[in-house]
Protein backbone atom coordinates (compact mmCIF):
# COMPACT_ATOMS: atom_id res chain seq x y z
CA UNK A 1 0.00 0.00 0.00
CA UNK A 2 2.89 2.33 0.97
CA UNK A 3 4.64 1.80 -2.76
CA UNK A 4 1.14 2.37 -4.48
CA UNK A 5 0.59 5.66 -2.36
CA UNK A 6 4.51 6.88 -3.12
CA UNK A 7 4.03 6.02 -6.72
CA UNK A 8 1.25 8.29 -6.61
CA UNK A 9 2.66 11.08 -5.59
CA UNK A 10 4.51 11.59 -8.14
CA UNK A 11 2.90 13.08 -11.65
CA UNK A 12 3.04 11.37 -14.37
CA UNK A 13 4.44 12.40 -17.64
CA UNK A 14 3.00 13.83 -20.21
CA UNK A 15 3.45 10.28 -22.33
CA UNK A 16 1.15 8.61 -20.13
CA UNK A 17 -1.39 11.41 -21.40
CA UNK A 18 -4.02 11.32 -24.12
CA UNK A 19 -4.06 14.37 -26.54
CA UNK A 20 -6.27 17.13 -25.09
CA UNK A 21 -5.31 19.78 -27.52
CA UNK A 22 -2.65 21.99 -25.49
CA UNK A 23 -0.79 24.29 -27.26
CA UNK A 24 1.74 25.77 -24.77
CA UNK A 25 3.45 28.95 -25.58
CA UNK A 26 5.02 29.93 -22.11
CA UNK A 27 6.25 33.30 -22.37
CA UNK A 28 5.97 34.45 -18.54
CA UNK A 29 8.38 31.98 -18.25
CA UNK A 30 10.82 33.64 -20.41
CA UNK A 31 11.19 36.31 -18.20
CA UNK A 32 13.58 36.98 -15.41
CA UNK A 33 14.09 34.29 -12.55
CA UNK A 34 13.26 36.53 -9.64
CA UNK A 35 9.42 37.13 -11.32
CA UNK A 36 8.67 33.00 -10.51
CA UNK A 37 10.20 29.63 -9.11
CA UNK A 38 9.90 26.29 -10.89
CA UNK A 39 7.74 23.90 -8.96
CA UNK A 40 5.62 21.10 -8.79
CA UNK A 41 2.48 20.05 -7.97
CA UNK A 42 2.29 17.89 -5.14
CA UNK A 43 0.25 15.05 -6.09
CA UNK A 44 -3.15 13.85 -4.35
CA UNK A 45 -4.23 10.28 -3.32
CA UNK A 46 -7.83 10.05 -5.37
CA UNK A 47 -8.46 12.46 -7.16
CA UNK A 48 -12.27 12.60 -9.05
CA UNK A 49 -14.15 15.23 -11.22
CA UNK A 50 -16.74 17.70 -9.26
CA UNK A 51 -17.36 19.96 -12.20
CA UNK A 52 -15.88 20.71 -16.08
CA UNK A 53 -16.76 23.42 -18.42
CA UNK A 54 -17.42 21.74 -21.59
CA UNK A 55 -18.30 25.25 -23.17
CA UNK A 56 -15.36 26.60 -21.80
CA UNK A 57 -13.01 23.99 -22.78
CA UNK A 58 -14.89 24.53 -26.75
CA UNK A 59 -13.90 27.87 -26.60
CA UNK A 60 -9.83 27.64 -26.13
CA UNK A 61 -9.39 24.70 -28.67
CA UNK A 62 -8.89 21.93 -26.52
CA UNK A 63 -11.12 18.81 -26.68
CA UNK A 64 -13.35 18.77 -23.73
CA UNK A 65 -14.16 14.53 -24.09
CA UNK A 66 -10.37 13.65 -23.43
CA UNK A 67 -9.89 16.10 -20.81
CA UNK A 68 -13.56 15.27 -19.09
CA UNK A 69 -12.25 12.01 -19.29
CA UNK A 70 -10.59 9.51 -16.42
CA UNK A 71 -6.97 9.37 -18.22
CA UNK A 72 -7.10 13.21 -17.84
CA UNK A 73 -8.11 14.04 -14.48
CA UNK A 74 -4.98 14.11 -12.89
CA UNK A 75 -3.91 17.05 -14.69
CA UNK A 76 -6.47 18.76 -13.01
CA UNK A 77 -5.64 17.35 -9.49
CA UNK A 78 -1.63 18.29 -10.40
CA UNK A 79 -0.85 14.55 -10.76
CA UNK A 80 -0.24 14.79 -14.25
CA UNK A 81 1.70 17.60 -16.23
CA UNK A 82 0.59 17.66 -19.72
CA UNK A 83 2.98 18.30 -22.98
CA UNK A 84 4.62 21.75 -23.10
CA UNK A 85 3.88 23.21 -19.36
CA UNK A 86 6.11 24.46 -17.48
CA UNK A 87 4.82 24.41 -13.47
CA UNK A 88 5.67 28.19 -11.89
CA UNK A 89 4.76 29.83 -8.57
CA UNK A 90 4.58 33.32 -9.58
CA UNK A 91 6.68 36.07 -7.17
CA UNK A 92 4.45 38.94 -6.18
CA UNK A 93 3.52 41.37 -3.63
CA UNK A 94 0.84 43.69 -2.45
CA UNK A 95 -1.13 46.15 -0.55
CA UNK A 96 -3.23 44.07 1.89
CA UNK A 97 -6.26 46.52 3.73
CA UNK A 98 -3.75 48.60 2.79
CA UNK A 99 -0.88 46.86 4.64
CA UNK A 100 2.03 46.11 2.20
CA UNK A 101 3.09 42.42 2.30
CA UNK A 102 5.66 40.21 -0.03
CA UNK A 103 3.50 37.36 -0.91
CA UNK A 104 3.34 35.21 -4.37
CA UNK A 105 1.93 32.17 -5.17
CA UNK A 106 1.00 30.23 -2.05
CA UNK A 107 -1.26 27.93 -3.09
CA UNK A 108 -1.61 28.17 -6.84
CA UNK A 109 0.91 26.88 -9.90
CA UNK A 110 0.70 28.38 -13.01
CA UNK A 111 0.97 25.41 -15.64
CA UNK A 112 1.76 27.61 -18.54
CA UNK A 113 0.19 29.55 -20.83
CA UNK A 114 -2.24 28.02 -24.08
CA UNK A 115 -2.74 28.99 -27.09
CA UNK A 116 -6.50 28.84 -28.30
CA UNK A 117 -7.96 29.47 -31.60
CA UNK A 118 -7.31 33.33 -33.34
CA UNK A 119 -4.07 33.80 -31.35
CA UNK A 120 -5.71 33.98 -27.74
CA UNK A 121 -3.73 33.01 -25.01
CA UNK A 122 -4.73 31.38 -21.65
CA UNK A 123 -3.02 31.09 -18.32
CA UNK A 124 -3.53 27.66 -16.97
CA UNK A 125 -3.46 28.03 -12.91
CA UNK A 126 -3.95 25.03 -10.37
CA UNK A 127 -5.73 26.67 -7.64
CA UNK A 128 -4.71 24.45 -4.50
CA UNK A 129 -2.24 22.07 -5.61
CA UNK A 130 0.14 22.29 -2.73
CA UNK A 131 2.83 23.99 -1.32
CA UNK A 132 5.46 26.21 -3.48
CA UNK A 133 8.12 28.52 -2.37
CA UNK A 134 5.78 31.56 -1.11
CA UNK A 135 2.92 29.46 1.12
CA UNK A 136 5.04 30.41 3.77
CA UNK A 137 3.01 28.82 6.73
CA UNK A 138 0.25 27.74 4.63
CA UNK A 139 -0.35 23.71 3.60
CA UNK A 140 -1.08 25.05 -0.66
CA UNK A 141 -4.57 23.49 -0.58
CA UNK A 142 -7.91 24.78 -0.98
CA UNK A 143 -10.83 23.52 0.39
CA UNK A 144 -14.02 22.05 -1.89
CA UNK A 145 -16.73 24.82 -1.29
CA UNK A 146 -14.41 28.06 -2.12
CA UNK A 147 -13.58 26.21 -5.00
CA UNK A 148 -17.03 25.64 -6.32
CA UNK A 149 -18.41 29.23 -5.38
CA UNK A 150 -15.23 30.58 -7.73
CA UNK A 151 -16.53 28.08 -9.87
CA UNK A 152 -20.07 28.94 -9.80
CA UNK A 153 -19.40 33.00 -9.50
CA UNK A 154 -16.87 33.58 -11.88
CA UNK A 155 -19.45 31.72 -14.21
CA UNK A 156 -22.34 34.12 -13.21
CA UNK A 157 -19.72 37.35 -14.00
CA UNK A 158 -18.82 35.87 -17.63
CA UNK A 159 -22.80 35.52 -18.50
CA UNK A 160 -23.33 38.97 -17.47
CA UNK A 161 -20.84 40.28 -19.54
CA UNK A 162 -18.23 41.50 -17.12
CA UNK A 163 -14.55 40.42 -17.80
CA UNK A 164 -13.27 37.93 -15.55
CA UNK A 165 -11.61 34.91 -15.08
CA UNK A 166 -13.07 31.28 -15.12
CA UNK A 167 -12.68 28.27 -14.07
CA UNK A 168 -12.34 25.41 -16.20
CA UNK A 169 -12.72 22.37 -13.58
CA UNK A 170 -12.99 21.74 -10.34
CA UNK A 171 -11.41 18.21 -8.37
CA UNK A 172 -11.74 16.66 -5.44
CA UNK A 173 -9.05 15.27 -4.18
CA UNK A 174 -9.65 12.81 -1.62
CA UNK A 175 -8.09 14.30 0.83
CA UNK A 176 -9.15 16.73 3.76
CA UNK A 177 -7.69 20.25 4.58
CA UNK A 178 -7.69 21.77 8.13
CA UNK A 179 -8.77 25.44 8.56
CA UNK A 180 -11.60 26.15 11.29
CA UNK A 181 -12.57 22.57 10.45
CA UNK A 182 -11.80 19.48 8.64
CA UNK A 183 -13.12 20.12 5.11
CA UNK A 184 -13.08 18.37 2.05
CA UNK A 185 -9.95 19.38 -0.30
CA UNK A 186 -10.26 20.41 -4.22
CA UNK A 187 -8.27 21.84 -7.05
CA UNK A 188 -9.69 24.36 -9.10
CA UNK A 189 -7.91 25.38 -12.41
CA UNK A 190 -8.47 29.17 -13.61
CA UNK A 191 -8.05 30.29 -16.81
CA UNK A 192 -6.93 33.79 -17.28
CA UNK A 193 -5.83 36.58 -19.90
CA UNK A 194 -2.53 36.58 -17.24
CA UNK A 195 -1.89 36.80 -13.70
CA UNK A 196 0.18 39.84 -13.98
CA UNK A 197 -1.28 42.13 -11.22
CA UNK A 198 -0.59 45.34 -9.40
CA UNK A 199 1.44 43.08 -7.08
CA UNK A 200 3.63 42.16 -9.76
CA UNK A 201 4.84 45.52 -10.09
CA UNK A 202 5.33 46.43 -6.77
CA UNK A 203 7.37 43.42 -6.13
CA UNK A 204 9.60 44.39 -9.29
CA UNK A 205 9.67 47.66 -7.97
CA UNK A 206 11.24 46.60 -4.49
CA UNK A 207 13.42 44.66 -6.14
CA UNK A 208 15.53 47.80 -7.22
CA UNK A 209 16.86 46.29 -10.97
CA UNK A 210 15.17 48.78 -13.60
CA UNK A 211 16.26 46.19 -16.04
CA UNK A 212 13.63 43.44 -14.56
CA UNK A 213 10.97 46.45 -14.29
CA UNK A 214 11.53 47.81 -17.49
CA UNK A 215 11.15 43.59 -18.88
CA UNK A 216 8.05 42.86 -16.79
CA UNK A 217 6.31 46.62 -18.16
CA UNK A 218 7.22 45.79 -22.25
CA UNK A 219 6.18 42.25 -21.37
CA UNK A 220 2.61 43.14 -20.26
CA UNK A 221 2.99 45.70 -23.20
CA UNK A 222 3.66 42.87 -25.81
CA UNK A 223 0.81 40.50 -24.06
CA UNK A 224 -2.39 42.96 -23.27
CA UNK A 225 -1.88 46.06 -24.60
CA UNK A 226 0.52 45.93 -27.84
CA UNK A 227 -1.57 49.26 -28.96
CA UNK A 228 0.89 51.69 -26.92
CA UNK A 229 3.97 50.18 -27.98
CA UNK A 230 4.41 52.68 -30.22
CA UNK A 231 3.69 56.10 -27.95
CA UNK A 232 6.00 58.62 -27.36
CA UNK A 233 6.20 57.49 -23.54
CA UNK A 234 4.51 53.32 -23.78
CA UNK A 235 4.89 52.77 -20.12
CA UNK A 236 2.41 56.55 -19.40
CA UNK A 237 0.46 54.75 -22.03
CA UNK A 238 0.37 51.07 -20.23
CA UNK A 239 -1.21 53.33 -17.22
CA UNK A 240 -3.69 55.18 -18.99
CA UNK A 241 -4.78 52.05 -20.41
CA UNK A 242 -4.91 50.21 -17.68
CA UNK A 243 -6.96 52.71 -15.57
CA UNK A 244 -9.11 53.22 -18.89
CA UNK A 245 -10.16 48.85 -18.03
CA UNK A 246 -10.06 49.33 -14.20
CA UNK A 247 -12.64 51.89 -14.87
CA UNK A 248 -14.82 50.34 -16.99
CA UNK A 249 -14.19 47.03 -14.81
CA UNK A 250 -15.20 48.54 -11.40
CA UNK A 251 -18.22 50.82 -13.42
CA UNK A 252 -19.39 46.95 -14.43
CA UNK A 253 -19.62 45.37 -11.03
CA UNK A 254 -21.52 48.49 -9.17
CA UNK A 255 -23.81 48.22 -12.23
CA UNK A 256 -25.02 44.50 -11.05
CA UNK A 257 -24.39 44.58 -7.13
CA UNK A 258 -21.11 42.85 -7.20
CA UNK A 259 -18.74 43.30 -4.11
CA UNK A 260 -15.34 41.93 -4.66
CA UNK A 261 -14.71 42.07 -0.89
CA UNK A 262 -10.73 41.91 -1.03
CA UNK A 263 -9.30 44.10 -3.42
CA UNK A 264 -6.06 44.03 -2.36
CA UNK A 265 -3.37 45.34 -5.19
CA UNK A 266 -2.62 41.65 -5.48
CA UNK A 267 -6.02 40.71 -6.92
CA UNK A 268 -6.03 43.80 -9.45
CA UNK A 269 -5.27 42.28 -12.32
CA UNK A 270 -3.50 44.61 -15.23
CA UNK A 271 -5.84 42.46 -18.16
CA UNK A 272 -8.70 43.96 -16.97
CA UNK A 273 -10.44 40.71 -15.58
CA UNK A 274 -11.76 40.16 -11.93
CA UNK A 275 -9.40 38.32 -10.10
CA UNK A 276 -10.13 36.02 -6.86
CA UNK A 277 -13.73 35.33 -6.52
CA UNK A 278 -12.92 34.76 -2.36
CA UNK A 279 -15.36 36.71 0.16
CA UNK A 280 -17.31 38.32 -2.73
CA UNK A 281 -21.46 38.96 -2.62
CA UNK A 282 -24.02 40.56 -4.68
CA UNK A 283 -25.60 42.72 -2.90
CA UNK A 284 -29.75 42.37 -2.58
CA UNK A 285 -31.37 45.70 -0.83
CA UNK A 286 -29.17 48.45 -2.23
CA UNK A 287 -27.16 50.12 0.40
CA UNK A 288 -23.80 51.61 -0.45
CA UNK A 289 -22.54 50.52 2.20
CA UNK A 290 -22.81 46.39 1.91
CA UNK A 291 -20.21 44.29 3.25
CA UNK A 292 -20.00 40.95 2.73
CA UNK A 293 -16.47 40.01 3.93
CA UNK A 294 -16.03 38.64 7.56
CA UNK A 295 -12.40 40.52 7.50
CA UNK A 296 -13.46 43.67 5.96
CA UNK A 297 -14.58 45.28 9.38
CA UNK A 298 -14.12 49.02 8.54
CA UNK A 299 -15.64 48.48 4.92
CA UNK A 300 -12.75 49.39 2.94
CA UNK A 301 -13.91 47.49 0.44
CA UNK A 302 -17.62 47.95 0.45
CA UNK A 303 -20.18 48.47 -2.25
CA UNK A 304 -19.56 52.36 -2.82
CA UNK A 305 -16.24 52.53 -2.02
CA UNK A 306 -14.69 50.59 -4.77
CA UNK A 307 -13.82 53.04 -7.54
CA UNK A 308 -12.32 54.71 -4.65
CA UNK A 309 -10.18 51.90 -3.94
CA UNK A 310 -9.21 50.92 -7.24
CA UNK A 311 -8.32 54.44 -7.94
CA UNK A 312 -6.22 53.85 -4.98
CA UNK A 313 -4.75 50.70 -6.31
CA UNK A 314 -3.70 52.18 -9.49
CA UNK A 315 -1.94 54.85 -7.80
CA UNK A 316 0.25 52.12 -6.25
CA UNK A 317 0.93 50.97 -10.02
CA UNK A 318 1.53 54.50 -10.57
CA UNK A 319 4.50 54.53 -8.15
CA UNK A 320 6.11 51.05 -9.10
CA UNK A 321 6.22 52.23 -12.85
CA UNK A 322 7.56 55.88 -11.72
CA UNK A 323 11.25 54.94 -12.92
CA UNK A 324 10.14 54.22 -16.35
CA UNK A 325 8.41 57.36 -16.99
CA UNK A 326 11.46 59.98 -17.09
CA UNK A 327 14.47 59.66 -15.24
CA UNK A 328 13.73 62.45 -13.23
CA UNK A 329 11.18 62.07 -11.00
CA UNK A 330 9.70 65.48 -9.86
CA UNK A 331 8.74 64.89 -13.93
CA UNK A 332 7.68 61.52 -13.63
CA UNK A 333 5.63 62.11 -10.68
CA UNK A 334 3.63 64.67 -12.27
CA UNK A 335 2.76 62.60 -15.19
CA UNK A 336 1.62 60.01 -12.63
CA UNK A 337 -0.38 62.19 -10.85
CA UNK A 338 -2.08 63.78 -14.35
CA UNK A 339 -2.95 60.15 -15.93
CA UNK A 340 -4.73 59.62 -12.31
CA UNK A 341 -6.57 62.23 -12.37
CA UNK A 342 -8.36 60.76 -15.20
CA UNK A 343 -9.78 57.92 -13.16
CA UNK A 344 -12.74 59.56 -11.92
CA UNK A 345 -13.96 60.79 -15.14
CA UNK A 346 -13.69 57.64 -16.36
CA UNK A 347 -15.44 55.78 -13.87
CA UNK A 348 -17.95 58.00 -14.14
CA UNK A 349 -18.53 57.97 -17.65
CA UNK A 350 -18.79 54.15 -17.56
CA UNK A 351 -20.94 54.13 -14.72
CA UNK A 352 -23.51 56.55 -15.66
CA UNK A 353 -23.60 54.92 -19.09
CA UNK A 354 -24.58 51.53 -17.89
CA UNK A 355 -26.93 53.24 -15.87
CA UNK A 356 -28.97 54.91 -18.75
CA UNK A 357 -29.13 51.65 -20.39
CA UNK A 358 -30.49 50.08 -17.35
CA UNK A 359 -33.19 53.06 -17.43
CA UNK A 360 -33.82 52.77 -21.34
CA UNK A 361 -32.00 55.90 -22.20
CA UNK A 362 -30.60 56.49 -25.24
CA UNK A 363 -29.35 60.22 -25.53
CA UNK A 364 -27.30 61.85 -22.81
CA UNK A 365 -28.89 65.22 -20.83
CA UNK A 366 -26.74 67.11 -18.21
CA UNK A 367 -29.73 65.75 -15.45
CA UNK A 368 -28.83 62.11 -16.38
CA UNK A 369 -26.99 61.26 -12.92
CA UNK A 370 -29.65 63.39 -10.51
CA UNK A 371 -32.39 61.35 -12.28
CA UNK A 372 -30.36 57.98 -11.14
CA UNK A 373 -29.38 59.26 -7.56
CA UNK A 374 -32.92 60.31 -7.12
CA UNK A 375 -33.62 56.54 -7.72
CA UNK A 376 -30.86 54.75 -5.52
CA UNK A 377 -31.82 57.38 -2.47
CA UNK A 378 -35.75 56.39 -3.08
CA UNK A 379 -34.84 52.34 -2.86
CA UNK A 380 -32.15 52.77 -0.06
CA UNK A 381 -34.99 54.53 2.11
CA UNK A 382 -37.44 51.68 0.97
CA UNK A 383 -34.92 49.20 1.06
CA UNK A 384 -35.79 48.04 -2.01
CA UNK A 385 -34.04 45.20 -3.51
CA UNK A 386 -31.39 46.52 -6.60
CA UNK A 387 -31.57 44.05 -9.25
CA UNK A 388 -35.86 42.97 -9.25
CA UNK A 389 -36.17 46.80 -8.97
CA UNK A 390 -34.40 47.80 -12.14
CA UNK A 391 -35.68 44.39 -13.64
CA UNK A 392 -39.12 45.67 -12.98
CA UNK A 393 -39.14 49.27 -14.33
CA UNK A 394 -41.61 49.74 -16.81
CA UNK A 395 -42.38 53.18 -18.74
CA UNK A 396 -46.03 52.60 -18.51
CA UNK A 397 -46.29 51.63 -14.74
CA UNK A 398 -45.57 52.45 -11.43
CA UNK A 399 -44.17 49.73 -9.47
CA UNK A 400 -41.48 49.66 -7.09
CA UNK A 401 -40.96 52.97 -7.36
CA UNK A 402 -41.62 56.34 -6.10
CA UNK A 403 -44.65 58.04 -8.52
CA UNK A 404 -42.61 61.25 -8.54
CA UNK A 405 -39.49 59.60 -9.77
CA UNK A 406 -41.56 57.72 -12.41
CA UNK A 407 -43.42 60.80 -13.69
CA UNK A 408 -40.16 62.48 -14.08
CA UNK A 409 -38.67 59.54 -16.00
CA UNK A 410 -41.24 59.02 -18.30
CA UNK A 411 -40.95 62.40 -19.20
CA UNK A 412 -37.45 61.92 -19.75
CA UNK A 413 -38.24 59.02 -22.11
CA UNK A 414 -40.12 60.87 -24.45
CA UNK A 415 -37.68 63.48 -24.89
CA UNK A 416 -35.44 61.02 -27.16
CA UNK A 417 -36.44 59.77 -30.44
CA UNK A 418 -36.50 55.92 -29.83
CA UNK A 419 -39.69 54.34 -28.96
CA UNK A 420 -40.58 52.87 -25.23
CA UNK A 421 -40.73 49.26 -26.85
CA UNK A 422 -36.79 50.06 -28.24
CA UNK A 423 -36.43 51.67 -24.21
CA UNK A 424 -37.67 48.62 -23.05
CA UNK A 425 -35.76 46.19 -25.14
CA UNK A 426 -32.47 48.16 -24.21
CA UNK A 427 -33.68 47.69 -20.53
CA UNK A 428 -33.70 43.66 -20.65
CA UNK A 429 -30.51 43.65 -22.09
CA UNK A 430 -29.29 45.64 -19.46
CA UNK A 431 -31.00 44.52 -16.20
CA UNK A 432 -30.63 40.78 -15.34
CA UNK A 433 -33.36 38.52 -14.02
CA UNK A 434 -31.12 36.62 -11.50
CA UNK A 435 -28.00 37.49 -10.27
CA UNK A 436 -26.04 35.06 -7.87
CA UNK A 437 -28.40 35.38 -4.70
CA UNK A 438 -26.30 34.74 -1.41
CA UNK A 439 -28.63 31.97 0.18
CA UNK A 440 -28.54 30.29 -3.23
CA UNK A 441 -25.27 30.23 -3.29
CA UNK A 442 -24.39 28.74 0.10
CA UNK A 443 -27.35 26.13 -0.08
CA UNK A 444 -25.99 25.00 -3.11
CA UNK A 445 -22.31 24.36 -1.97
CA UNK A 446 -23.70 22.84 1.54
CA UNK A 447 -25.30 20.39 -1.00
CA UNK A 448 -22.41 19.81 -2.71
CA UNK A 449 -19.60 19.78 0.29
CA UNK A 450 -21.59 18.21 2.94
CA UNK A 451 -23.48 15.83 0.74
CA UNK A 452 -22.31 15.05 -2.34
CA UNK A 453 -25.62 16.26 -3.86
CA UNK A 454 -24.09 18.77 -6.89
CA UNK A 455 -28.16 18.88 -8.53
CA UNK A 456 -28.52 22.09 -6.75
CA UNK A 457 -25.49 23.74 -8.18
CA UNK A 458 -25.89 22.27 -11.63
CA UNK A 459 -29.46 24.20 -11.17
CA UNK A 460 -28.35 27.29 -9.97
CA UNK A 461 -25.32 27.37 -12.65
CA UNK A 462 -27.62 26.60 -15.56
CA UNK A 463 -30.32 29.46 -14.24
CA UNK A 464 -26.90 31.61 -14.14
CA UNK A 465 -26.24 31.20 -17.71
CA UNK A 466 -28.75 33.26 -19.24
CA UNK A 467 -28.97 35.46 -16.70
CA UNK A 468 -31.29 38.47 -19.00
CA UNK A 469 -33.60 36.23 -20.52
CA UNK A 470 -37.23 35.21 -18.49
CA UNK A 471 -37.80 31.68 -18.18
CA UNK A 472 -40.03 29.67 -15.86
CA UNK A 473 -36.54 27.84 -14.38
CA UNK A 474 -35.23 31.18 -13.29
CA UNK A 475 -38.54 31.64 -11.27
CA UNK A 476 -37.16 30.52 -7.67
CA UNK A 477 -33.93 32.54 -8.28
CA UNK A 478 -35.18 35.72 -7.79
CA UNK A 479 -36.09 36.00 -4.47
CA UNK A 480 -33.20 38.05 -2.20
CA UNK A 481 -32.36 36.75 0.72
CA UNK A 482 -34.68 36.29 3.81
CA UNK A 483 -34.65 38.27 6.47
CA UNK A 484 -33.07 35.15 8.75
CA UNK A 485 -30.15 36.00 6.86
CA UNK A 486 -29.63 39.47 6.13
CA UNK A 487 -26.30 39.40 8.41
CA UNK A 488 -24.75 36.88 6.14
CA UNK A 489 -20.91 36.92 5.75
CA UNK A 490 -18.52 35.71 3.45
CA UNK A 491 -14.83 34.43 4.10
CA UNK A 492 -11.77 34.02 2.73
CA UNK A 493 -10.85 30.48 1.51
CA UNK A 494 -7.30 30.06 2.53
């Protein structure tokens, strides 16, 4: 029994795999030592399939029967390195609650990066595959139910059209992990434009070498924004595009109730993409100041106050790039401080955009954002719920809303040349019918982690996949959350 258990522990090759279609290309790799350390998963005893992404899988190229299939599920568990990977822990640091830390990879390998079809390129993580050279004191696992609801939320985010990363399968591995409690363990591979975060560059910035800065800056460049190569001063240009997707990003997740809950400048990602679906929420009764997390006591990161923060975070990218906008830095600082002060607008724009979609609005008029306000104050004081609310908003009726504010949007409707069936159509698009609703969620993973039963989740991920179209099956997903729970609290999975 000993031998069989040893044998296992070590992955296999990539001969003893069937062809899944990887096409590994892995540049990251390429760059200097100090940005990663070569590692290896550390193999589990029995690994087994909780969920795949066939649609997923269709999308970057690979065959999704081989890798559903038994032969390939130790890749997934980090028993089996495929053809062309190259296993990293990636070196990184960050602003934590505002606390700077030198962290990396503690519990996540990057397998490498694949090429899909058009040129697109995916980063292959293992979420939980065991120890590398930055868990410091942690064991490099993650448990089965923070697994799923990255799973399951990440999902929710791609179907309502916000950039993010996903997850391409979740394992269990047959083993437990210890945190508060014993818990069932998984692996959970992400796929991602790149990990290349704010963190990043503050860790190349402490490192001191402008050579490695200047690499890791033409390198994210090159890979997400290959546009502002070519500028008089690329790296000014890297930040203003950069803050240009932060904005839109952040505008995106107000506009459907989503609270990260830890954005930390380690889970900003410079691709655009949410990053770390951990203590995250959508909010139900709108209230700016929702908090989910069960370490977010101050609300740093609560509803309202993230354009604030990710302003905040950017202005830490700011400062690690300052050396590679002009060698003098009374110059460089100013430049900083000018592409920051762009933020704001930008949010702004974004945000009250999406917001005259969600109220029909075609045309802009300089009493676009009172209108809104007007709206948000009247369902804080009723503590009406935010997404049935918008859902529900009809030119022609009253309901849900205050009569005054309806009189004075319906007058605003008719001052723009589309019709209210074209206002309404632009509405649906706009406003989902379900969002990820919190009791949902965690009666779905019990299920799953307590009893094996994974119906619910299949359920609540297949009402999640349309999320703006009606349907009878999205009925019982649109209730918020009872009153039994309105103090519910998320946590951090490591």
């Amino acid at each position: 029994m000993g031998g069989y258990l040893a044998s296992l522990m070590i992955p296999k090759t990539a001969m003893d795999l069937p062809d899944a279609g990887w096409r590994f290309d892995n540049t990251y790799a390429r760059l200097p030592q100090q940005f990663y350390t070569r590692t290896t998963p550390t193999a589990v005893r029995l690994p087994a399939m909780a969920l795949f992404n066939r649609s997923l899988a269709e999308a970057m190229g690979v065959r999704p029967d081989v890798l559903e299939s038994e032969e390939c599920i130790p890749v997934f568990a980090g028993n089996a390195i495929p053809q062309g990977a190259e296993p990293i822990a990636q070196a990184y640091a960050g602003h934590q609650f505002g606390h700077f830390n030198m962290l990396g990879d503690g519990r996540a390998i990057l397998l490498g990066e694949h090429l899909g079809p058009n040129g697109s390129r995916w980063d292959i993580q293992l979420k939980g595959p065991g120890r590398t050279a930055y868990s410091r004191r942690g064991d490099g696992r993650a448990a089965l139910g923070p697994m799923l609801r990255e799973y399951l939320i990440s999902e929710a985010m791609f179907a309502l059209g916000i950039p993010t990363t996903r997850s391409l399968a979740v394992v269990t591995t047959g083993e437990p992990v210890f945190r508060d409690e014993e818990l069932p363990g998984a692996v959970l591979t992400r796929i991602a434009a790149s990990h290349i975060r704010v963190g990043t560059f503050e860790y190349a910035a402490m490192q001191q070498n402008p050579e490695a800065l200047r690499a890791l800056a033409d390198y994210t460049i090159q890979r997400h924004y290959p546009e502002v190569a070519e500028a008089p001063n690329p790296c000014i240009s890297l930040l203003e595009a950069v803050i240009e997707r932060q904005a839109s990003l952040v505008a995106k997740w107000l506009l459907v109730g989503f609270i990260h809950g830890v954005m930390n400048t380690d889970n900003m990602a410079l691709s655009g993409e949410t990053i770390d679906y951990g203590p995250c929420a959508f909010m139900d009764a709108y209230d700016p100041a929702t908090v989910f997390s069960s370490i977010d006591r101050n609300g740093r990161y609560a509803y309202a106050n993230q354009a604030g923060i990710a302003h905040w975070n950017l202005a830490r990218l700011a400062e690690a790039l300052l050396p590679l906008f002009d060698s003098d830095e009374n110059k460089a600082v100013e430049m900083a401080k000018v592409s920051l002060g762009n933020f704001p607008d930008r949010f702004q724009h974004h945000w009250i955009s999406g917001m005259r979609a969600k109220l029909g609005l075609f045309n802009e008029e300089p009493g676009d954002v009172a209108l809104v306000e007007s709206l948000l104050q009247g369902m804080l004081r009723s503590g009406s719920d935010y997404t049935n609310t918008l859902r529900a908003l009809d030119p022609e009726k009253v309901c849900g809303v205050d009569a005054a504010w309806h009189a004075e949007w319906s007058a605003r409707l008719t001052r723009q040349p589309q019709t209210l069936e074209e206002a309404r159509s632009l509405m649906l698009r706009h406003n989902p019918v379900v969002i990820p609703r919190n009791h949902q969620v965690e009666e779905a993973l019990e299920a799953a982690c307590s009893n094996g039963d994974f119906q619910p989740l299949h359920k609540l991920l297949a009402a999640l996949a349309n999320p703006y179209e009606e349907g009878l099956e999205k009925d019982g997903y649109r209730e918020p959350t009872p009153d039994g729970l309105l103090g519910y609290q998320t946590f951090c999975g490591t």
